[in-house]
Protein backbone atom coordinates (compact mmCIF):
# COMPACT_ATOMS: atom_id res chain seq x y z
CA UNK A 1 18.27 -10.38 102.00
CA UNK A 2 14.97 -10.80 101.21
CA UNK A 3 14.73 -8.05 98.99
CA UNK A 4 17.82 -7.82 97.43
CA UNK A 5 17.05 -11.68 96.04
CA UNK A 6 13.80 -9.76 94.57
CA UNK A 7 15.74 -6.74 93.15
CA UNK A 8 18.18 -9.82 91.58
CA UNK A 9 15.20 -11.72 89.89
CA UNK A 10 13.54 -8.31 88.62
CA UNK A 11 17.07 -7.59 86.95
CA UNK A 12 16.91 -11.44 84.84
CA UNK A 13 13.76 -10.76 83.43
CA UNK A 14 14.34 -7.57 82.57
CA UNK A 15 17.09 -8.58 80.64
CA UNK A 16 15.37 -11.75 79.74
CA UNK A 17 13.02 -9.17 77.91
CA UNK A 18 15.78 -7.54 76.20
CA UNK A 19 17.33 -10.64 74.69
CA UNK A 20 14.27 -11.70 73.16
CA UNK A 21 13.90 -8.53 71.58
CA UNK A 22 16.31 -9.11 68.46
CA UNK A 23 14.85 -12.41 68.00
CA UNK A 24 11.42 -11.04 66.96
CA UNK A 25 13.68 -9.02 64.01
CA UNK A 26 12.76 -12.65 61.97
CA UNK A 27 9.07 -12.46 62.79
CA UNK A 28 7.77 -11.54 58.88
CA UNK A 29 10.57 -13.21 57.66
CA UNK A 30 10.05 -15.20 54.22
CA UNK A 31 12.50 -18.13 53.04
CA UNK A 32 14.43 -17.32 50.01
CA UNK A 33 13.42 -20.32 47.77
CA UNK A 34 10.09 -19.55 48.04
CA UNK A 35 10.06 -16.18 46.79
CA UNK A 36 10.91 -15.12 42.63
CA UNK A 37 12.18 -11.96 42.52
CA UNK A 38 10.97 -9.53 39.93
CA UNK A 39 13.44 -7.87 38.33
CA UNK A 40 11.42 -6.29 35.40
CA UNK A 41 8.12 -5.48 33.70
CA UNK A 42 7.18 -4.80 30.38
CA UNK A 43 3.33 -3.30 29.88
CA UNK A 44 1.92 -3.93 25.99
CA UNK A 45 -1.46 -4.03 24.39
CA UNK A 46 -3.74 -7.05 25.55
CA UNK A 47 -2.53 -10.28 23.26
CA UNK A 48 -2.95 -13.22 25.29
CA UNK A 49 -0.62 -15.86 24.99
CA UNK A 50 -1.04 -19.60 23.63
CA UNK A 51 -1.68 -20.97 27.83
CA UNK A 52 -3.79 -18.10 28.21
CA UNK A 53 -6.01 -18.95 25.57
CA UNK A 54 -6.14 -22.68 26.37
CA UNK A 55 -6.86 -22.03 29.96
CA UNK A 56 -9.58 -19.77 28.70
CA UNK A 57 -11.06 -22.71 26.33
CA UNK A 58 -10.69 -25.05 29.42
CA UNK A 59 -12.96 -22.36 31.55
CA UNK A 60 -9.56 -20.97 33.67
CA UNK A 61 -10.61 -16.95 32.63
CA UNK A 62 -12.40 -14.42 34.80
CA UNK A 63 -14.45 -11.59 33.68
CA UNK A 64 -12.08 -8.91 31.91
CA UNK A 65 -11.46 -7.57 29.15
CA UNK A 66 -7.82 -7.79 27.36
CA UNK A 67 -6.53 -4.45 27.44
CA UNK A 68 -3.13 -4.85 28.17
CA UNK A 69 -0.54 -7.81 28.50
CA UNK A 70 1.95 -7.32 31.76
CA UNK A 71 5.50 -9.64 30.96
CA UNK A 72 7.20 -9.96 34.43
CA UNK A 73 10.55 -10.83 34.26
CA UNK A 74 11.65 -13.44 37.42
CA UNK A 75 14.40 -15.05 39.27
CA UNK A 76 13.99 -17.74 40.91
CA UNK A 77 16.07 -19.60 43.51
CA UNK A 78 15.52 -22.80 41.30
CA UNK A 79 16.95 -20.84 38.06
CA UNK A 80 19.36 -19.82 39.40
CA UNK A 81 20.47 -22.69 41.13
CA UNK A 82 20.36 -24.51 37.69
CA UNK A 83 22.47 -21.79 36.17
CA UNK A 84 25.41 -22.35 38.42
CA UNK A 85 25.63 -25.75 38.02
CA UNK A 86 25.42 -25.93 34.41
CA UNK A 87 27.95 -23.61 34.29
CA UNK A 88 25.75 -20.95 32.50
CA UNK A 89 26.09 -22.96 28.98
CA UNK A 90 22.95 -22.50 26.99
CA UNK A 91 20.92 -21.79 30.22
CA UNK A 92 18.58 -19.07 30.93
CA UNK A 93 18.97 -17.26 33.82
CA UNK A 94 15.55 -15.53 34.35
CA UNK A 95 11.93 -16.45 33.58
CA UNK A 96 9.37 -14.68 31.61
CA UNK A 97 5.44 -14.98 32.28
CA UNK A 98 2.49 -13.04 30.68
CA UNK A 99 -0.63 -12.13 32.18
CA UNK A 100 -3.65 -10.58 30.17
CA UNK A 101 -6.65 -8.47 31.70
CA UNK A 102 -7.48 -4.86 32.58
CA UNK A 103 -5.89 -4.14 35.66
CA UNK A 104 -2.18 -4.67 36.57
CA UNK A 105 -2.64 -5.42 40.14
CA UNK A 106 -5.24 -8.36 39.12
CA UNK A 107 -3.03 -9.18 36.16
CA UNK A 108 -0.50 -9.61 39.31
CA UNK A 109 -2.63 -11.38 41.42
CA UNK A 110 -3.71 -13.80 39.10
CA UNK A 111 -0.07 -14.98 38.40
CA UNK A 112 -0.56 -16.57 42.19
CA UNK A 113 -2.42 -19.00 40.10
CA UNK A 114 0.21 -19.96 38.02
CA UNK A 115 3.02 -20.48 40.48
CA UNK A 116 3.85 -22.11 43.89
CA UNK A 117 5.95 -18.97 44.42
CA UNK A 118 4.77 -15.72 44.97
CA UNK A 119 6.05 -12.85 43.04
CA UNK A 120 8.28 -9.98 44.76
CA UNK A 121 8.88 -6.36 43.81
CA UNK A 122 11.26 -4.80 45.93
CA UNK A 123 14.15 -5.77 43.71
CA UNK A 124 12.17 -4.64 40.14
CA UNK A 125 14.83 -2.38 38.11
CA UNK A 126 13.15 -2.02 35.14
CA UNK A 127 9.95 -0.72 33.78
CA UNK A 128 8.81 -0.48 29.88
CA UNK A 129 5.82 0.64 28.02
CA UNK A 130 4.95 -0.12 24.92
CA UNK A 131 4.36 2.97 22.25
CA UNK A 132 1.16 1.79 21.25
CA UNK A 133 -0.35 1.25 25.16
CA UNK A 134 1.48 4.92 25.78
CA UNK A 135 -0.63 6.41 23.20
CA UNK A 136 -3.77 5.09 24.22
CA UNK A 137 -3.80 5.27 27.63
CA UNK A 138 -2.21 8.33 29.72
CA UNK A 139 0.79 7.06 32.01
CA UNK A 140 -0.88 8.41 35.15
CA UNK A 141 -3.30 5.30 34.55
CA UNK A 142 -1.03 2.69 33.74
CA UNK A 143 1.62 3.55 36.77
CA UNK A 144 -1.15 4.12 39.42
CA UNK A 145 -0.61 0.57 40.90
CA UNK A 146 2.38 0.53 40.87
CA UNK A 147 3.02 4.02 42.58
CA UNK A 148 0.38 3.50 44.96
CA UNK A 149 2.27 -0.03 45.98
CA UNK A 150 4.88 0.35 48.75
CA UNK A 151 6.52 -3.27 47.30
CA UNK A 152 7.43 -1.68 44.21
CA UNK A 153 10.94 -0.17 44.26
CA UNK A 154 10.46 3.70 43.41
CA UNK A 155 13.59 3.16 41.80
CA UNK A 156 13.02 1.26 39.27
CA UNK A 157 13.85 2.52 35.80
CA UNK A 158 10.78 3.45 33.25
CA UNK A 159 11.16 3.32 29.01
CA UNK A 160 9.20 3.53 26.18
CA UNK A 161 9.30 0.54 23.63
CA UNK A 162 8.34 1.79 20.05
CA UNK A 163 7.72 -2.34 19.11
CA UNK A 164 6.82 -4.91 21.70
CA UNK A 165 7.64 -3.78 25.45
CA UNK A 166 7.94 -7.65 26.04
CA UNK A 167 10.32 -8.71 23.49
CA UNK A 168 13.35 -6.12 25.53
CA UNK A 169 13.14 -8.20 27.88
CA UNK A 170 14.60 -10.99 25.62
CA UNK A 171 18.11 -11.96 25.27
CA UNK A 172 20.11 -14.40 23.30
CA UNK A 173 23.31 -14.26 25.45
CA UNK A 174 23.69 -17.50 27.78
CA UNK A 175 23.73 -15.98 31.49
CA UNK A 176 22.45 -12.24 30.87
CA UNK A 177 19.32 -11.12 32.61
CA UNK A 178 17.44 -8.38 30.31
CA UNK A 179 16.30 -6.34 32.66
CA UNK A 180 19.80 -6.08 34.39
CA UNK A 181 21.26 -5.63 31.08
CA UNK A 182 18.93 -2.65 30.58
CA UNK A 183 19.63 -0.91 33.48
CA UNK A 184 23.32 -0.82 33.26
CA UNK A 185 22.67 0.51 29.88
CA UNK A 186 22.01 4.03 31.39
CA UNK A 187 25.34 4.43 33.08
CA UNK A 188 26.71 5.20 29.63
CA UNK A 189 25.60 8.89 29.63
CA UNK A 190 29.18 10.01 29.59
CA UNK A 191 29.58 8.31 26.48
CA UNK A 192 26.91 9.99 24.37
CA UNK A 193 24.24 12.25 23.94
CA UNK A 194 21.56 9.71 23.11
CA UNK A 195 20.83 8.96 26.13
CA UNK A 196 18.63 10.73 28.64
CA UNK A 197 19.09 11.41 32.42
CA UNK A 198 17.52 7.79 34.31
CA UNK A 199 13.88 8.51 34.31
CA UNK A 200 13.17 6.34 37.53
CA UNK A 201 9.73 5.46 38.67
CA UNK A 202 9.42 8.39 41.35
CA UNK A 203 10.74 10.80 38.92
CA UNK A 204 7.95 9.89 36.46
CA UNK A 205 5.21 10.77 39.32
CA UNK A 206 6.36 14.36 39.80
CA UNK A 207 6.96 14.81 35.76
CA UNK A 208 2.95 13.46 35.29
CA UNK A 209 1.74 16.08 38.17
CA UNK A 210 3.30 18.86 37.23
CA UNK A 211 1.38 19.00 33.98
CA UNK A 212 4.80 19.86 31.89
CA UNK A 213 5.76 18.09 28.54
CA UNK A 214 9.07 15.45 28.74
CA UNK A 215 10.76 12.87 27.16
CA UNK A 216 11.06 9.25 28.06
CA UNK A 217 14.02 7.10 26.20
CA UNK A 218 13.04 4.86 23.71
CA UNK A 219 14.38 1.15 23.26
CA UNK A 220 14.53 -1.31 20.40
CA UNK A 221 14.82 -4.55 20.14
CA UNK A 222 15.74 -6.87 17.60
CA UNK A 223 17.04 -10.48 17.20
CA UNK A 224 17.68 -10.88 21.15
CA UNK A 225 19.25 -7.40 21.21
CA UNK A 226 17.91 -3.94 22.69
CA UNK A 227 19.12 -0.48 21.44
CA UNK A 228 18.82 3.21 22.68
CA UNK A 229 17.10 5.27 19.94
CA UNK A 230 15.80 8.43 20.54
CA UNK A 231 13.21 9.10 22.67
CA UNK A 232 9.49 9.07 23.20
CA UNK A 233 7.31 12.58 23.84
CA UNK A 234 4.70 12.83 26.48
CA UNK A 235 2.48 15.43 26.28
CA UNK A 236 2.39 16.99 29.32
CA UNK A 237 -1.41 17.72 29.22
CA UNK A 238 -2.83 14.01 28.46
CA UNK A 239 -0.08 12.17 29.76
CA UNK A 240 0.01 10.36 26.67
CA UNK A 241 2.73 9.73 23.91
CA UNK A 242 2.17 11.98 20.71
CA UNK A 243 5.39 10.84 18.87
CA UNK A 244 9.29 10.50 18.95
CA UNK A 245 12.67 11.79 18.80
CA UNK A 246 15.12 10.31 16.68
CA UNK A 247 18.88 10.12 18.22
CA UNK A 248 20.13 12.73 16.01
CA UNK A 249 17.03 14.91 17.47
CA UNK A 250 18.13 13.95 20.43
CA UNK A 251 21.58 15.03 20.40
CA UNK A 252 19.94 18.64 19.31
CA UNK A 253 18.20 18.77 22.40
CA UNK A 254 21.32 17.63 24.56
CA UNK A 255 22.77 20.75 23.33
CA UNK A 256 20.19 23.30 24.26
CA UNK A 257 19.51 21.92 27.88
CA UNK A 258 23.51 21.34 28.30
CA UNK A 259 23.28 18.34 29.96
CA UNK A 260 25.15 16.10 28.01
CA UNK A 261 28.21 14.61 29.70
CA UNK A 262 29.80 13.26 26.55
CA UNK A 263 29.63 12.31 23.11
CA UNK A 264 30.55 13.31 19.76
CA UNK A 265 29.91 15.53 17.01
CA UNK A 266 30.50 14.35 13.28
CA UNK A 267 30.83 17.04 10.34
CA UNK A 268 32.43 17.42 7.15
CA UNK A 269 34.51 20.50 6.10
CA UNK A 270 32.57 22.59 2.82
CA UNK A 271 35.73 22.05 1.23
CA UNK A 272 37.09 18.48 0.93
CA UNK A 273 34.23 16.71 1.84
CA UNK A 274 36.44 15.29 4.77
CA UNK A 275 35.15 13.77 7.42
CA UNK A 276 35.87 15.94 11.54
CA UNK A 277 34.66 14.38 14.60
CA UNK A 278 34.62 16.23 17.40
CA UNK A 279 34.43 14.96 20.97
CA UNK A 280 32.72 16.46 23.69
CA UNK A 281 34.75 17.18 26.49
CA UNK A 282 32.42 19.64 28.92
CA UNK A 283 28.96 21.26 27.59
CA UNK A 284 26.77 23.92 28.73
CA UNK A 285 23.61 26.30 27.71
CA UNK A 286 22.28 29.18 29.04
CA UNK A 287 18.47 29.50 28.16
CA UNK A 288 17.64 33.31 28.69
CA UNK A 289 13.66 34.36 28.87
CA UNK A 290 12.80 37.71 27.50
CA UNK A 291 9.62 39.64 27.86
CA UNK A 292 7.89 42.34 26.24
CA UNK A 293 4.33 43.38 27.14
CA UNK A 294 2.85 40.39 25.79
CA UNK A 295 5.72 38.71 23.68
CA UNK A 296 8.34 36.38 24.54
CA UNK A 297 11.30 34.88 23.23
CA UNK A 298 14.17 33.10 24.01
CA UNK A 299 18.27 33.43 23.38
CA UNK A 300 20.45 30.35 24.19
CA UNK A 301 24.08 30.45 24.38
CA UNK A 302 25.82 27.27 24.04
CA UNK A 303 29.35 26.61 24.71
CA UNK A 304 31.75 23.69 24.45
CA UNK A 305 35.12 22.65 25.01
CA UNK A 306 36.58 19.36 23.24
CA UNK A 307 38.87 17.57 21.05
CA UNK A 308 39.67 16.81 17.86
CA UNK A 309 39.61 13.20 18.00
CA UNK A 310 38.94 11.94 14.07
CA UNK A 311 40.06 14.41 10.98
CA UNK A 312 40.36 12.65 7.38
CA UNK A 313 41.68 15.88 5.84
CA UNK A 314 44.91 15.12 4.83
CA UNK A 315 46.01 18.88 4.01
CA UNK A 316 46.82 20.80 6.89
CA UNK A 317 47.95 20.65 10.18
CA UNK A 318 46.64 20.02 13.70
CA UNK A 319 49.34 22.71 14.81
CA UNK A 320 47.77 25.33 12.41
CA UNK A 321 45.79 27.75 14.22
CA UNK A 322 43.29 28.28 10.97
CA UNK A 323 43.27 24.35 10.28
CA UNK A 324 41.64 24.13 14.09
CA UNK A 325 39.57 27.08 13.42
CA UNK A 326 38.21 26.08 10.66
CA UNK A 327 37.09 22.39 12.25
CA UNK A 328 35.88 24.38 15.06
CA UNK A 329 33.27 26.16 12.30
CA UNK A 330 32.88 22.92 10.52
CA UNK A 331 31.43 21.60 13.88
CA UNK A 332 29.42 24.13 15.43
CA UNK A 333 27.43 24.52 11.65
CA UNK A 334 27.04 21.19 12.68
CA UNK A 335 25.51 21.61 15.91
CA UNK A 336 23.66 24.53 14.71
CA UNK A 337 21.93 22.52 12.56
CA UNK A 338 20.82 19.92 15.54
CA UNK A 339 19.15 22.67 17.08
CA UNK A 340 17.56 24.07 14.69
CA UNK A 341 16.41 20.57 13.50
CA UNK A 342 14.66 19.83 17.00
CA UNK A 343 13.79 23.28 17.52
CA UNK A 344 11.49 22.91 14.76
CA UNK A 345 10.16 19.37 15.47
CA UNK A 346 9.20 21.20 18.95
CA UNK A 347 7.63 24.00 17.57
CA UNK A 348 6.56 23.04 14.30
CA UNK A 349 5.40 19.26 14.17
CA UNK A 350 4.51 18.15 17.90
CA UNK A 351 4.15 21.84 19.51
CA UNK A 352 5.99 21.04 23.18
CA UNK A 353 8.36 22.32 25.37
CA UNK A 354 10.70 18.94 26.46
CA UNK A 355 13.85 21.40 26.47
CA UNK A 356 12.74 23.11 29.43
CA UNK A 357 11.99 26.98 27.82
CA UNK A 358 8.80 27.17 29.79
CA UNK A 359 10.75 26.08 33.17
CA UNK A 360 13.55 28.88 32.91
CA UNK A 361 10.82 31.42 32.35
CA UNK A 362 9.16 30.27 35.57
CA UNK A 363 12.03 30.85 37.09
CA UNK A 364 13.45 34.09 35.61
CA UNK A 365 9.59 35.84 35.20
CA UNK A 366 7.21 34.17 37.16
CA UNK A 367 4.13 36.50 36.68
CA UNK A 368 4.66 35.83 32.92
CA UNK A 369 4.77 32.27 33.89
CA UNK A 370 1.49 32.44 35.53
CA UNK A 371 -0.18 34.12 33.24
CA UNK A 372 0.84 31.54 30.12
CA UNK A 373 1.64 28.11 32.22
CA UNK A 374 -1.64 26.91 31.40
CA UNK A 375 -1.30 26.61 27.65
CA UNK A 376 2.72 26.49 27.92
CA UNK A 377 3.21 23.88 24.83
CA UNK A 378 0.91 26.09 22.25
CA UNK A 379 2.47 29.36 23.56
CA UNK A 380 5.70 27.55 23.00
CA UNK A 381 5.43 27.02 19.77
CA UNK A 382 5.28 30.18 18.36
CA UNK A 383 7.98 32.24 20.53
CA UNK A 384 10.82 33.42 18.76
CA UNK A 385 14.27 31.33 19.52
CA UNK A 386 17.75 32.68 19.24
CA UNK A 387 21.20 31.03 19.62
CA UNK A 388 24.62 31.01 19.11
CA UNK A 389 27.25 27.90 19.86
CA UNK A 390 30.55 28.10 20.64
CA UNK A 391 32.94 25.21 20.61
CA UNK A 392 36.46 25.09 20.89
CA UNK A 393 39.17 22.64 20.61
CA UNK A 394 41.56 22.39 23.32
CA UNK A 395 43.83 19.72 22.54
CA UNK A 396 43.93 16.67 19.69
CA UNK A 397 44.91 13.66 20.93
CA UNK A 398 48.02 12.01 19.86
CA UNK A 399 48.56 14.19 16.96
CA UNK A 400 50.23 17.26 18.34
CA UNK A 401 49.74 20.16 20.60
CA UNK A 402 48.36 23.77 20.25
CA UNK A 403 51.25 26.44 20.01
C-alpha cells in the first residue's frame, strides 16, 4: 500500500514538472508597448540634425567623429494607437529619428538615450544607402553590424539612394509607412524590366564575398514620393559604388541575363514614324563562353515571345503577316540597341561584368575561369560580344487574331 501511495506521489510531480514546462515559454518575454519596432534604415553621410547639435552645445556628445547619419524608421504602440483613433486623417503612422557618429551599432545604442523604448530589429524590411556614403566607404564596412547582429532580419531589403537615403523614407500620404511602401514596391517585377531581383540583406553578404561586380536598385525621392530608377554598380573588387545605370540601361541588361518577367518595349517603325509597343510576354538568353588559346568571347541568343499591345500606324493590318513582321523588326532593332547601349557602358565607361559573362564562363570553362577570375572586370572589358534577338508576336490583344 505503502508503496503504491509512493509510486502515486512520484507520478504528480512528475507531471507537476511537465506542466510548468510551457509556462517558462514567457520567460524573455517583452511587453508590446514598450518596444518600437524598426521597420527601416536609411545610412547617409554624417549631417547632424538641429537636436543633435543643441545637445552637443549643451555638452550631450561623446567622442566621435560624424561620418555617417543612421535615420531609423519606428512604430510605436503609442503611434499607432493614435492612428486608429484619429481615423488615419492627417496622422503619421511611423516615426523618424537620426543619430550621427562613426559606428552604427553606437549610433544605435545611443538612441537608448533618446527614448523610454528600446529599439527592435527583427521586423526591419528595409535597408538604404546613400550614393555618396556607397562611394566612400565599401559596403562590407557599412553592413558589418548589421550582418554580424542576429536581431537584424537577414531579410530585410537593401537600395541605393542617389540623393538623401533619409528623405525615402518620407511620405506625404496620411497612413502609409515608407519603408512598407518600399518593400511592396519590388513585387512589381512582372510589370517591368526596371526593376531588379530583391537584393535582401543575406544576399548582399554572399555578392560582397565572392569578389564579383553587381547591381543594387536605385531609388529617388522627391516631394514625399520615391521612384525606381536604374540602378547603382558595385565594383566587385572595392565593394564600393563607381556609378549608375539608367532604367533604359537597365532594361538592356534585363535582356541579356533573361530574367525579366515583364515589361515593355517601345519603338517606332523607319517608315511612319509611328509609335509600336511591344509587351513582354516570356524572355530568355543564352550567354555562350568561347575559348581560344588565350582569347575569349561571348555569343548571346535572346528570344522573346509577346504582344502587340499599342500600334499608332494606321495603314495596315494586325491580320497581315508582313504588318506583324515588320513590328517584330521594328522591336528587336529596338532591343538591339539596349544591348548594345549597356554593353558598352560595361565595357567601355565603368569596365564590369553585372550581366553575369564571367559567371557562365565559370561554369562552362572553369580552368579558363581560374586562370582570369582574378582580374574578371578588366578582362571583361575587352572580350568580343555577339548577339542576335528574336522576338515574336503571338497574339494582339483585342484587335484580331493571327491567320
Amino acid at each position: 500500500m505503502k508503496q503504491t501511495f509512493n509510486h502515486f506521489q512520484f507520478l504528480l510531480v512528475l507531471f507537476s514538472v511537465f506542466l510548468l514546462l510551457p509556462l517558462a515559454g514567457c520567460w524573455s518575454s517583452h511587453e508590446i508597448e514598450e518596444q518600437s519596432f524598426g521597420v527601416g534604415v536609411a545610412y547617409d553621410k554624417g549631417k547632424e540634425s538641429i537636436a543633435e547639435k543643441e545637445f552637443d552645445e549643451q555638452g550631450g556628445g561623446y567622442t566621435k567623429k560624424n561620418l555617417i547619419t543612421s535615420t531609423y524608421q519606428l512604430i510605436t504602440p503609442q503611434v499607432a494607437s493614435s492612428t486608429t483613433k484619429q481615423g488615419g486623417s492627417q496622422q503619421k503612422s511611423y516615426v523618424n529619428i537620426s543619430e550621427t557618429g562613426d559606428s552604427p551599432f553606437q549610433m544605435l545604442r545611443e538612441l537608448s538615450l533618446r527614448s523610454d523604448t528600446p529599439l527592435t530589429s527583427p521586423h526591419m524590411k528595409v535597408m538604404v544607402i546613400s550614393e555618396a556614403l556607397a562611394r566612400a566607404y565599401s559596403l562590407e564596412q557599412l553592413v558589418d553590424q548589421t550582418l554580424r547582429d542576429n536581431d537584424f532580419r537577414p531579410s530585410c531589403l537593401v537600395f541605393i539612394s542617389k540623393g538623401r537615403a533619409s528623405d525615402t523614407l518620407e511620405s506625404k500620404t496620411a497612413g502609409e509607412i515608407p519603408a512598407f511602401h518600399l518593400y511592396g514596391m519590388i513585387d512589381n517585377t512582372y510589370r517591368t524590366t526596371r526593376i531588379l531581383p530583391p537584393m535582401p540583406l543575406i544576399k548582399l553578404a554572399s555578392k560582397i564575398q565572392t569578389g564579383s561586380s553587381f547591381l543594387m536598385q536605385n531609388v529617388l525621392s522627391a516631394n514625399g514620393e520615391i521612384k525606381f530608377a536604374g540602378a547603382g554598380i558595385i565594383k566587385g573588387k572595392t565593394s564600393k559604388m563607381i556609378g549608375f545605370l539608367n532604367e533604359e540601361e537597365l532594361d538592356g541588361l534585363a535582356w541579356i541575363t533573361g530574367k525579366g518577367k515583364g515589361g515593355l518595349v517601345k519603338s517606332f517603325d523607319k517608315k511612319t514614324g509611328q509609335l509600336i509597343v511591344y509587351e513582354i510576354e516570356s524572355m530568355k538568353s543564352h550567354i555562350q563562353p568561347h575559348v581560344k588559346g588565350d582569347n575569349i568571347s561571348f555569343d548571346v541568343h535572346i528570344e522573346s515571345v509577346g504582344r502587340l499591345s499599342e500600334s499608332w500606324m494606321t495603314s495596315g493590318s494586325a491580320f497581315n503577316n508582313q504588318f506583324l513582321q515588320n513590328a517584330q523588326k521594328t522591336s528587336e532593332k529596338k532591343v538591339k540597341y539596349l544591348v548594345t547601349n549597356v554593353l558598352e557602358k560595361m565595357q567601355t565607361k565603368y569596365k564590369v561584368d553585372v550581366a553575369g559573362f564571367g559567371n557562365q564562363l565559370r561554369i562552362k570553362q572553369p580552368r579558363t575561369w581560374m586562370r582570369v577570375k582574378e582580374n574578371w572586370d578588366q578582362t571583361f572589358s575587352e572580350v568580343p560580344i555577339n548577339y542576335d534577338v528574336k522576338l515574336t508576336i503571338k497574339d494582339y490583344g483585342a484587335s484580331g487574331s493571327k491567320k
